[in-house]
Protein backbone atom coordinates (compact mmCIF):
# COMPACT_ATOMS: atom_id res chain seq x y z
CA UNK A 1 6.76 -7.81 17.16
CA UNK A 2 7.89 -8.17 13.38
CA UNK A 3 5.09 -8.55 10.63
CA UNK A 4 4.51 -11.46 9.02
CA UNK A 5 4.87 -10.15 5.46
CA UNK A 6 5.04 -13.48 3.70
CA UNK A 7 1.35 -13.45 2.68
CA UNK A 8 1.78 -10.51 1.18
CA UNK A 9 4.93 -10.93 -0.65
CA UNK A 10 3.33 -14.34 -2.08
CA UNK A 11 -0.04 -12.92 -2.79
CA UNK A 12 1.36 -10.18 -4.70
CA UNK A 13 4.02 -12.79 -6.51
CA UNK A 14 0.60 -14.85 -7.62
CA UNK A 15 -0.82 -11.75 -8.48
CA UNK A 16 1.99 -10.64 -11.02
CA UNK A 17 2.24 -14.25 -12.43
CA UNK A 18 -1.37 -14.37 -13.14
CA UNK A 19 -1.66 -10.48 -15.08
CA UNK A 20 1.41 -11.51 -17.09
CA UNK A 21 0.65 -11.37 -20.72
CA UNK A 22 -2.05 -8.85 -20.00
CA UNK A 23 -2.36 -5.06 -19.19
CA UNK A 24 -4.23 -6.01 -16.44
CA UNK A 25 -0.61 -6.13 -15.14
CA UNK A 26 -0.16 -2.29 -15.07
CA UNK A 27 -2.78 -2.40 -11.84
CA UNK A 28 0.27 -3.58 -9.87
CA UNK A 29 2.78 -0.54 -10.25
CA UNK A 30 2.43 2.73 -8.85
CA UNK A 31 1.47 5.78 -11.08
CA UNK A 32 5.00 6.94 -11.10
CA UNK A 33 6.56 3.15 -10.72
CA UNK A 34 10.20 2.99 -12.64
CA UNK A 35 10.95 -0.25 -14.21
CA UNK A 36 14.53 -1.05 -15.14
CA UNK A 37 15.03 -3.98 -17.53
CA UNK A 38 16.59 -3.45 -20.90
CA UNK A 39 15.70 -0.21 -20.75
CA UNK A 40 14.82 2.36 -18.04
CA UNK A 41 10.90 2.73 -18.01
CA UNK A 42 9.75 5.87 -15.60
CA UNK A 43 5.40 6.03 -15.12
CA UNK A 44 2.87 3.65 -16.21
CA UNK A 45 2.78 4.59 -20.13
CA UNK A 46 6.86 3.96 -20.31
CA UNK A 47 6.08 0.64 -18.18
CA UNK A 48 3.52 -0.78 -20.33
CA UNK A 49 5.46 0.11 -23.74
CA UNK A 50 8.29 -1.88 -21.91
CA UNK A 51 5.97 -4.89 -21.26
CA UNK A 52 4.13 -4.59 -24.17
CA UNK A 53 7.90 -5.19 -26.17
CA UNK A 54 8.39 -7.74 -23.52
CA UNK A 55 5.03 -9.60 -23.99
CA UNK A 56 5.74 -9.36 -28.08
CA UNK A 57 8.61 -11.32 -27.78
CA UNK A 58 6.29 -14.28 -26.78
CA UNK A 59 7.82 -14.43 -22.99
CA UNK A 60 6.49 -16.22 -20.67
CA UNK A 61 6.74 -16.34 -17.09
CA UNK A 62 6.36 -19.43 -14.64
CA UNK A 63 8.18 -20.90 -11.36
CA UNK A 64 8.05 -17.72 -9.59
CA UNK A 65 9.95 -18.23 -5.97
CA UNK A 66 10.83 -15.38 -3.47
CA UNK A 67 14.31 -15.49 -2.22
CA UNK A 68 14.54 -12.61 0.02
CA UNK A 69 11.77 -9.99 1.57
CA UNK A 70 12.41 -7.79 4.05
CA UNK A 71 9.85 -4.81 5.31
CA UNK A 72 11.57 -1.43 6.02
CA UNK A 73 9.44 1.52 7.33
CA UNK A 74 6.55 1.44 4.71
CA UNK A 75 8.03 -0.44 2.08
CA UNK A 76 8.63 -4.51 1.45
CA UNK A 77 11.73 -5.12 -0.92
CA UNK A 78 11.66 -8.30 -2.53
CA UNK A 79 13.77 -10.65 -4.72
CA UNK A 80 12.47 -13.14 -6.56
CA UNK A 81 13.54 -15.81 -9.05
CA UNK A 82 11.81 -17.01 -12.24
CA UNK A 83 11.69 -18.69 -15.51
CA UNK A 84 11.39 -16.73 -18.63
CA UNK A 85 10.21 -19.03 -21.66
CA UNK A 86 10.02 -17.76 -25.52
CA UNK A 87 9.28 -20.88 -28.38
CA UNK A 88 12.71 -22.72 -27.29
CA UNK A 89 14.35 -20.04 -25.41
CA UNK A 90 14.50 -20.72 -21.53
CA UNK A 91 15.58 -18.00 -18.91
CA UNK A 92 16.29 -18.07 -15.55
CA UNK A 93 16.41 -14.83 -13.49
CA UNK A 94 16.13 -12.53 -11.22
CA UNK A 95 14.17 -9.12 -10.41
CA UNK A 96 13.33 -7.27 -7.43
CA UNK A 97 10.54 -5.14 -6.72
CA UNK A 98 9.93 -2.32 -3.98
CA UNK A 99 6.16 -2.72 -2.84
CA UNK A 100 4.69 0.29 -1.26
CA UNK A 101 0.97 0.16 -0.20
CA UNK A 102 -1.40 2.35 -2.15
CA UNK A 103 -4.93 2.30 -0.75
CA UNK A 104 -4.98 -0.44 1.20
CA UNK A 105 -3.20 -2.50 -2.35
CA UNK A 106 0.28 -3.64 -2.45
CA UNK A 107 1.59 -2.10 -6.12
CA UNK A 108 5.47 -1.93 -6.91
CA UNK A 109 7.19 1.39 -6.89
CA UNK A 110 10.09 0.01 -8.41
CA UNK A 111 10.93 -3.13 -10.51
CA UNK A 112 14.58 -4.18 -11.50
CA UNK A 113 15.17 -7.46 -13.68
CA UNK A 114 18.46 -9.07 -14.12
């Protein structure tokens, strides 16, 4: 029988949305998470320079919708798509995330935006 990984992929989604802005976000990657955005971010402390340049900017992030998850072995992949606002600036896009669980907590091992 196939798990039923929606709550997870959504509860994790909220999650995200709801740390944005804040270094409470770094609780959702992994210790040695990569994030790949406009740069290439390897381990927490590269991650949450990244962000913090990100969060500087004044983006913000809303509308959050999966569009694909799929569970392989002991990892979810996800897709999801999103608006990215800054003053008058609008954004949509597109990132994906590998979620591995660590500890009984769904973080994201790595995080691609496009």
């Amino acid at each position: 029988m196939s798990e039923n990984i929606q709550p997870i992929v959504e509860a994790f989604n909220q999650r995200y949305q709801s740390a944005w802005g804040s270094d409470d976000i770094l609780d959702l990657y992994c210790d040695d998470g990569v994030m790949i955005a406009e740069v290439t971010a390897i381990g927490k402390p590269a991650i949450r320079d990244l962000l913090k340049a990100i969060f500087a900017q004044g983006w913000k992030l809303s509308n959050v919708r999966t569009l694909f998850q799929q569970k392989r072995g002991d990892v979810i992949i996800v897709t999801v798509e999103y608006l990215a606002q800054s003053g008058e600036d609008t954004s949509k896009a597109t990132a994906s995330q590998v979620l591995v669980n660590e500890n009984g907590t769904w973080k994201t091992a790595m995080h691609t935006n496009a």
